[in-house]
Protein backbone atom coordinates (compact mmCIF):
# COMPACT_ATOMS: atom_id res chain seq x y z
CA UNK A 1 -15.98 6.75 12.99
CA UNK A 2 -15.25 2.96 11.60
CA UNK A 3 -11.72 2.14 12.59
CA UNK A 4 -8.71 2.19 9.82
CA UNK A 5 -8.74 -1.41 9.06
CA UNK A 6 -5.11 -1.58 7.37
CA UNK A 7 -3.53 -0.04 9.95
CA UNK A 8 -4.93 -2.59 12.25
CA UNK A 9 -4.30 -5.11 10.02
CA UNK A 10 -0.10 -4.32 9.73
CA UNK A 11 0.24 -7.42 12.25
CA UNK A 12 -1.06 -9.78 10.63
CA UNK A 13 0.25 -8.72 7.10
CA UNK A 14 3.82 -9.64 8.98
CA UNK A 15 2.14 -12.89 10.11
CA UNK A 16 0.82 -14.14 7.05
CA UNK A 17 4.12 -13.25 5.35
CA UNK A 18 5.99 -14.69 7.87
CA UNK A 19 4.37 -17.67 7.71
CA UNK A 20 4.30 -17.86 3.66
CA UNK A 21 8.32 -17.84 3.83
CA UNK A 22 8.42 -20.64 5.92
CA UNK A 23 5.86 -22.77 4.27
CA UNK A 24 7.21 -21.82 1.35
CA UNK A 25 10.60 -22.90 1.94
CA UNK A 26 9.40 -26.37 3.30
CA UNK A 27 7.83 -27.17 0.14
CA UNK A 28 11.04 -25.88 -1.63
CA UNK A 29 8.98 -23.39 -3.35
CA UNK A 30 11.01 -19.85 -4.46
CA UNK A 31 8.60 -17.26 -4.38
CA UNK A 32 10.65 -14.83 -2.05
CA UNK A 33 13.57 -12.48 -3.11
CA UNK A 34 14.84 -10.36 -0.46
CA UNK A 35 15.45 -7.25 -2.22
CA UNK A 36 12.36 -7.73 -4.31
CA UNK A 37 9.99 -8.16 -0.57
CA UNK A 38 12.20 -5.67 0.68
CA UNK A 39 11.17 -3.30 -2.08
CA UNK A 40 7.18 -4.43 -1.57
CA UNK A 41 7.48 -3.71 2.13
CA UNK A 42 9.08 -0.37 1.83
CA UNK A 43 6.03 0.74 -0.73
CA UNK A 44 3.40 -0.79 1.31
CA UNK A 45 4.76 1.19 3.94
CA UNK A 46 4.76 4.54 1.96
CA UNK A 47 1.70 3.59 1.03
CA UNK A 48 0.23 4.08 4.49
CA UNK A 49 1.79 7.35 5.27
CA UNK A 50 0.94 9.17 2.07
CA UNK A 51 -2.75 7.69 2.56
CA UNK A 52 -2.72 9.71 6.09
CA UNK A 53 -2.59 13.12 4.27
CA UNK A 54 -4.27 11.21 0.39
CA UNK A 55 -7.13 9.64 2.33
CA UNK A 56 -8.48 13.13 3.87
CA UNK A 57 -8.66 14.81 0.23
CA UNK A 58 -10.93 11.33 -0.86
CA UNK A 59 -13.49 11.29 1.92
CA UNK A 60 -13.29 15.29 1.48
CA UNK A 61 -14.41 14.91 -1.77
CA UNK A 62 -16.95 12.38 -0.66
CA UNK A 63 -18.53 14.12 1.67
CA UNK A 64 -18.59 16.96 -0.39
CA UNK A 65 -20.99 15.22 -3.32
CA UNK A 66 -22.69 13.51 -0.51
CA UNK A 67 -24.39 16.78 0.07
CA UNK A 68 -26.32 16.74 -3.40
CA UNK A 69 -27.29 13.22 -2.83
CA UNK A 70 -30.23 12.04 -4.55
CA UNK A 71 -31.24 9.89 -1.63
CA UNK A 72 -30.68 9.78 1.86
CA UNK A 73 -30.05 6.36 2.62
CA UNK A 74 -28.80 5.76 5.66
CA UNK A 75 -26.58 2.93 7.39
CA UNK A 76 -29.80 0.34 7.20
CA UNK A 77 -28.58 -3.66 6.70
CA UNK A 78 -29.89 -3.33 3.15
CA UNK A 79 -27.86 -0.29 2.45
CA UNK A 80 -24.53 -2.42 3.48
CA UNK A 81 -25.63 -5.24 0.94
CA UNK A 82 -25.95 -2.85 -1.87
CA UNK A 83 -23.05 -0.61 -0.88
CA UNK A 84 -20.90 -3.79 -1.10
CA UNK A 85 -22.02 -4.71 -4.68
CA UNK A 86 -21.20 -0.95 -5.54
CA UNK A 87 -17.74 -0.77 -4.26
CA UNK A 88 -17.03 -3.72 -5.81
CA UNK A 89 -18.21 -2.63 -9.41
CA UNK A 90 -16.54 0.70 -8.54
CA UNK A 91 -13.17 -1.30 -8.22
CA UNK A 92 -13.80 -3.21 -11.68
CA UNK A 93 -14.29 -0.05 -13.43
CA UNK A 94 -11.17 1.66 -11.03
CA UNK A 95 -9.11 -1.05 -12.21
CA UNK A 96 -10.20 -1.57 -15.55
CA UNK A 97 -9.55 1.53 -16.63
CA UNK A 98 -6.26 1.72 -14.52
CA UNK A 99 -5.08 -0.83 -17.16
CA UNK A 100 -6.50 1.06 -20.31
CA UNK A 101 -5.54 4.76 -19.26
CA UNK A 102 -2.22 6.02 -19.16
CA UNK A 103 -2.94 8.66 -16.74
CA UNK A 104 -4.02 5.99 -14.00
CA UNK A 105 -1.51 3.50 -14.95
CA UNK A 106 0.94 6.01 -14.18
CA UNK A 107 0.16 5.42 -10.25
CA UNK A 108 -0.85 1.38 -10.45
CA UNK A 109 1.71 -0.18 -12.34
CA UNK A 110 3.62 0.36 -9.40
CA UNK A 111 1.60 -2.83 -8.06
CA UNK A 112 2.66 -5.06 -11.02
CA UNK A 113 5.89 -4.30 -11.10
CA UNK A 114 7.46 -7.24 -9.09
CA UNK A 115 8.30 -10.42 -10.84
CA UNK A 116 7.55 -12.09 -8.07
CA UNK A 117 3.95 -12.89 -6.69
CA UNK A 118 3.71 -13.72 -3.09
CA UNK A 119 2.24 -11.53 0.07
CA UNK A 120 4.57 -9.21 0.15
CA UNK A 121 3.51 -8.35 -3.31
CA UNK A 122 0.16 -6.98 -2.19
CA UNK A 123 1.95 -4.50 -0.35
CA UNK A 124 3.71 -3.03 -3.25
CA UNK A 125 1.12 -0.21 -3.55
CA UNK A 126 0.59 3.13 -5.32
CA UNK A 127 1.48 6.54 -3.67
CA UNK A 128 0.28 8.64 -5.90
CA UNK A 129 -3.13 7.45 -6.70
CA UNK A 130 -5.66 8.92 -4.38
CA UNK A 131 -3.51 12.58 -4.93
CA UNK A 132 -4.11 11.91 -9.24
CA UNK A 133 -7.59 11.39 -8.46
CA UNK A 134 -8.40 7.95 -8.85
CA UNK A 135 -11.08 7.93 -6.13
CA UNK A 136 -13.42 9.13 -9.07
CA UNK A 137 -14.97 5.74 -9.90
CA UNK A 138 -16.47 5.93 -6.58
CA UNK A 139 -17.84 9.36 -6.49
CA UNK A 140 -21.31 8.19 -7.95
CA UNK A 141 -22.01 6.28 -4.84
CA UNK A 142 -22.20 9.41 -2.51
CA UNK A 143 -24.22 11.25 -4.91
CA UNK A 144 -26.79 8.23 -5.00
CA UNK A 145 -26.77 8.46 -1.14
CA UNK A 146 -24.01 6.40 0.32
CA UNK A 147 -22.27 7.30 3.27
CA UNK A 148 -18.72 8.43 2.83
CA UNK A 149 -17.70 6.57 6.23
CA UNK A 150 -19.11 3.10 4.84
CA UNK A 151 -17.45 4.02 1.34
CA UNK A 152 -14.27 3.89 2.40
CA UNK A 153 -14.50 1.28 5.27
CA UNK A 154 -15.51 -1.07 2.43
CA UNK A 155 -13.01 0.11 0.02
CA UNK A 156 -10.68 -0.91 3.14
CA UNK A 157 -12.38 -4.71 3.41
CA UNK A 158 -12.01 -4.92 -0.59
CA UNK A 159 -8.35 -4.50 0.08
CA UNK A 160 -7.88 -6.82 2.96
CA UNK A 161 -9.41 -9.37 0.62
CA UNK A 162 -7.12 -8.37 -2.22
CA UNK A 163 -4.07 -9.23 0.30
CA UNK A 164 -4.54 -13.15 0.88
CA UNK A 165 -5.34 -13.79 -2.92
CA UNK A 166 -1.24 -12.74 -3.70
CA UNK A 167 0.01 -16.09 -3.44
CA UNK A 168 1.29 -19.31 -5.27
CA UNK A 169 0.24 -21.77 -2.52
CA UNK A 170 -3.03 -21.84 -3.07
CA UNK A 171 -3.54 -23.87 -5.84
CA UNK A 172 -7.36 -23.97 -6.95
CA UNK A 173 -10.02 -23.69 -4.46
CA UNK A 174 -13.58 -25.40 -4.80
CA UNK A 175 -15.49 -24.56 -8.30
CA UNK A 176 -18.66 -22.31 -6.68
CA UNK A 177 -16.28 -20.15 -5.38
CA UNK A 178 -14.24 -20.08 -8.32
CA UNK A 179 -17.37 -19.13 -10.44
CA UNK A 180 -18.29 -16.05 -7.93
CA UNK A 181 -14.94 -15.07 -6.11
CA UNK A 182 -11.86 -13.54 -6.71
CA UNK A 183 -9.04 -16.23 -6.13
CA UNK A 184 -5.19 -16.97 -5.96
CA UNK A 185 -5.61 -18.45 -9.43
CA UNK A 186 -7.46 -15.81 -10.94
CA UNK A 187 -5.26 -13.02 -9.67
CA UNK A 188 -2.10 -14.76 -10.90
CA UNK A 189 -3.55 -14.36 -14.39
CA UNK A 190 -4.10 -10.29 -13.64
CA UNK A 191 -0.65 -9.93 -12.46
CA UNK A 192 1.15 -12.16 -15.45
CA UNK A 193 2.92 -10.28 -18.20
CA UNK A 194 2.13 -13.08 -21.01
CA UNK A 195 -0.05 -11.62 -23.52
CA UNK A 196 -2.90 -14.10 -23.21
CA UNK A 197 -3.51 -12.69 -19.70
CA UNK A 198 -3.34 -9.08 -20.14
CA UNK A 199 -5.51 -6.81 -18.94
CA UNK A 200 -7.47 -9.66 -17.52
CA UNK A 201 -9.78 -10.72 -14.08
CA UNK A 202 -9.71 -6.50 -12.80
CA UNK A 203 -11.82 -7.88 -9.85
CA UNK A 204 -11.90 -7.30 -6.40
CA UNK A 205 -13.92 -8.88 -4.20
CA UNK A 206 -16.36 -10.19 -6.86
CA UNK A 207 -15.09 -12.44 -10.56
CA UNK A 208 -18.45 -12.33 -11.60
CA UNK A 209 -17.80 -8.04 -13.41
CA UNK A 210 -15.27 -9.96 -15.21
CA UNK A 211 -17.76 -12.65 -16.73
CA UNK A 212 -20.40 -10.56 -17.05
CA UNK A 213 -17.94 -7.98 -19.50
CA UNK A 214 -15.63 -10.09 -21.29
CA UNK A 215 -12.55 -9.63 -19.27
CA UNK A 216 -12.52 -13.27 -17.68
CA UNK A 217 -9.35 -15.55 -18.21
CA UNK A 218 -8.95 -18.63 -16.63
CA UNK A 219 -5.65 -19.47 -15.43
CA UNK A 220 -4.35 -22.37 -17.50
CA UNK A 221 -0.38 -22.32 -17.69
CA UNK A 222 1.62 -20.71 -14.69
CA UNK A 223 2.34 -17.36 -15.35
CA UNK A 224 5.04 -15.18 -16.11
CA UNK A 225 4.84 -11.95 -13.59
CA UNK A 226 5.41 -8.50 -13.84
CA UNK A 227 5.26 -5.84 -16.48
CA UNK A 228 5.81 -6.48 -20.35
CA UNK A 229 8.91 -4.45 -20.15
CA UNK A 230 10.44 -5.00 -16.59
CA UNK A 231 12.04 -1.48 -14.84
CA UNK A 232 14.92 -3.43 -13.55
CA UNK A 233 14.71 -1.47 -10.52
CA UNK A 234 14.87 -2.18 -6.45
CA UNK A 235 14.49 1.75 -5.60
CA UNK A 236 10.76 2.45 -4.12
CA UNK A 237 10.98 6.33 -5.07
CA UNK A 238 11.94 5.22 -8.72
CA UNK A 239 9.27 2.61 -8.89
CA UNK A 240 6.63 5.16 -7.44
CA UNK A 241 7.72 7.64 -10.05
CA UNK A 242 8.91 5.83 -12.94
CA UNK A 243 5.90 5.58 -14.94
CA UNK A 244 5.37 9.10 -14.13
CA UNK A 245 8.72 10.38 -15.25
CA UNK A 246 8.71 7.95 -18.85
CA UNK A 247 4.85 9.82 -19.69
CA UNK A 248 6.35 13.72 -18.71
CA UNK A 249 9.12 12.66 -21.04
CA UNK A 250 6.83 11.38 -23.85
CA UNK A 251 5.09 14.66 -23.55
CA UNK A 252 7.62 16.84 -23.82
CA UNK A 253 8.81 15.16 -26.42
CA UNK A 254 5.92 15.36 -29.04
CA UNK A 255 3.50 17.76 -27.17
CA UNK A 256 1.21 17.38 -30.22
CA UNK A 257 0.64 14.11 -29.03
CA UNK A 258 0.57 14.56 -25.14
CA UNK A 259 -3.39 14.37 -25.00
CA UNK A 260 -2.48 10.57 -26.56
CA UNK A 261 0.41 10.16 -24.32
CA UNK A 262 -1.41 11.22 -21.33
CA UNK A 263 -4.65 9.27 -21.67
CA UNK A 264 -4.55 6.98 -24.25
CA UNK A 265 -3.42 3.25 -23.57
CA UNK A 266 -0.56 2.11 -22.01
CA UNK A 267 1.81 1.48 -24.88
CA UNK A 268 0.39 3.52 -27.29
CA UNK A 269 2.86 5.78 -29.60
CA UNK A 270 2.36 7.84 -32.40
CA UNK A 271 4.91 6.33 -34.46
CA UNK A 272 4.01 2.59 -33.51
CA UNK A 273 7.57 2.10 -32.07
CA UNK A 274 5.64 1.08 -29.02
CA UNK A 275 2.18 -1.70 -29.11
CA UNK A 276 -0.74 -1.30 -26.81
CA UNK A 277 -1.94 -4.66 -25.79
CA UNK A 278 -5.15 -4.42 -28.15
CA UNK A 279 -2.38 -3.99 -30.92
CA UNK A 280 -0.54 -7.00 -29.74
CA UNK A 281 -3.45 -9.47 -29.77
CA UNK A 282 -4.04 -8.12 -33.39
CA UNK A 283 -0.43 -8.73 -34.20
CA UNK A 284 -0.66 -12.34 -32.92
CA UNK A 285 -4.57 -13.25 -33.71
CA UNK A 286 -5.48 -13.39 -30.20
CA UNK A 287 -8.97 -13.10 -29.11
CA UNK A 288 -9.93 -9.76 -27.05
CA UNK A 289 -13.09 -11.66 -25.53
CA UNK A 290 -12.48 -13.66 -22.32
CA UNK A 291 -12.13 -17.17 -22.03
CA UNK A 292 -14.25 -19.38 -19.68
């Protein structure tokens, strides 16, 4: 059994964070806010003990397709190499669609919700995404033969990537690895709420799904985070739930519209009182292809 690599990893989380604040506050730079980290911390942290129970039902479900697998392929060196590049286009299309369907933004705007963006920001994490089933981009990868232990060890390295990349002090970092890696910079643009960089750079590990299918923004002025409509709100239960309480209300509101309200974009309406972020480029003329 591959060891839980977050858990491990809790130490230096502090460390890093730690040691943002202080660099951070030599160069004079304000990227903390107490209650805001506090708020980050205290879902990170619910994050890990809802995983202990959420975690089971995903390799559950992995194991279970594993046993119609079309090939048995093994732990082999190759096998890692490819199971990387498949995790990582399983997070695009996770994420991707986390941005375009209600259902799933429900459980992951809880990660843009801070206006700040700093390490303590990567902590700010779902709790109720494994239980709403968004381990479902990944279930292809057992049924093609991938192991469910090295599924979710290198969903775990995808997120211990994902946790150094939340930061303003890295500026820009050497072209070739701009061109093939996620990066501070092109993160910033993901989490910014200005309407050129919505819905852009869903990578994880790997920028080169968001070339490849026109979701690429480059980060050109700095951006403004959190969500389009901020929830005002230090509370970790109501930012957990709040998406999820705003949808049930929709739907009970107009259930002739709850399919739409349930998995149609985030933002959409039936009487246009609200703008998905396709509608707002329209509005404004923007371009829905990405920009090198």
């Amino acid at each position: 059994m591959f060891p839980n690599l977050i858990h491990s990893a809790i130490p230096f989380f502090v460390g890093f964070i730690i040691l943002e604040i202080v660099v951070a506050s030599y160069y004079k730079v304000k990227t903390y806010e107490l209650k805001d980290a506090s708020s980050s911390i205290a879902m990170g942290l619910g994050n890990v003990f809802t995983g202990l129970l959420s975690k089971v039902l995903v390799f559950s479900a992995f194991t279970w397709v594993h046993q119609f697998a079309i090939f048995n392929l093994g732990y082999q060196w190759w096998v890692w190499v490819l199971a990387f590049f498949a995790e990582d286009f399983s997070y695009y299309l996770f994420h991707r669609n986390s941005h375009s369907i209600r259902f799933f933004w429900a459980s992951h705007v809880v990660h843009h919700s801070s206006q700040r963006y700093n390490l303590a920001t990567a902590l700010r994490q779902t709790w109720t995404g494994n239980f709403t089933g968004s381990f479902v981009f990944w279930l292809w990868m057992p049924l093609l033969g991938f192991e469910p232990l090295m599924i979710v060890f290198l969903q775990s390295v995808s997120l211990l990537y994902q946790f150094w990349i939340h930061t303003e002090l890295i500026k820009k970092l050497p072209g070739w690895f701009e061109f093939i890696f996620n990066t501070p910079s092109h993160h910033r643009v993901h989490h910014s709420s200005e309407l050129k960089y919505l819905d852009k750079n869903h990578a994880g590990v790997l920028i080169i799904w968001d070339r490849m299918f026109g979701t690429f923004q480059v980060e050109e002025e700095k951006p403004t985070y959190g969500l389009t409509t901020n929830i005002s709100t230090f509370n970790p239960l109501l930012i957990a739930t709040h998406e999820w309480i705003a949808m049930a209300k929709d739907v009970f509101s107009w259930p002739k519209y709850a399919f739409y309200y349930i998995f149609g974009p985030p933002g959409w309406s039936h009487d246009g009182s609200r703008k998905t972020t396709k509608q707002l480029r329209a509005k404004q003329n923007l371009p829905l292809k990405h920009k090198r």
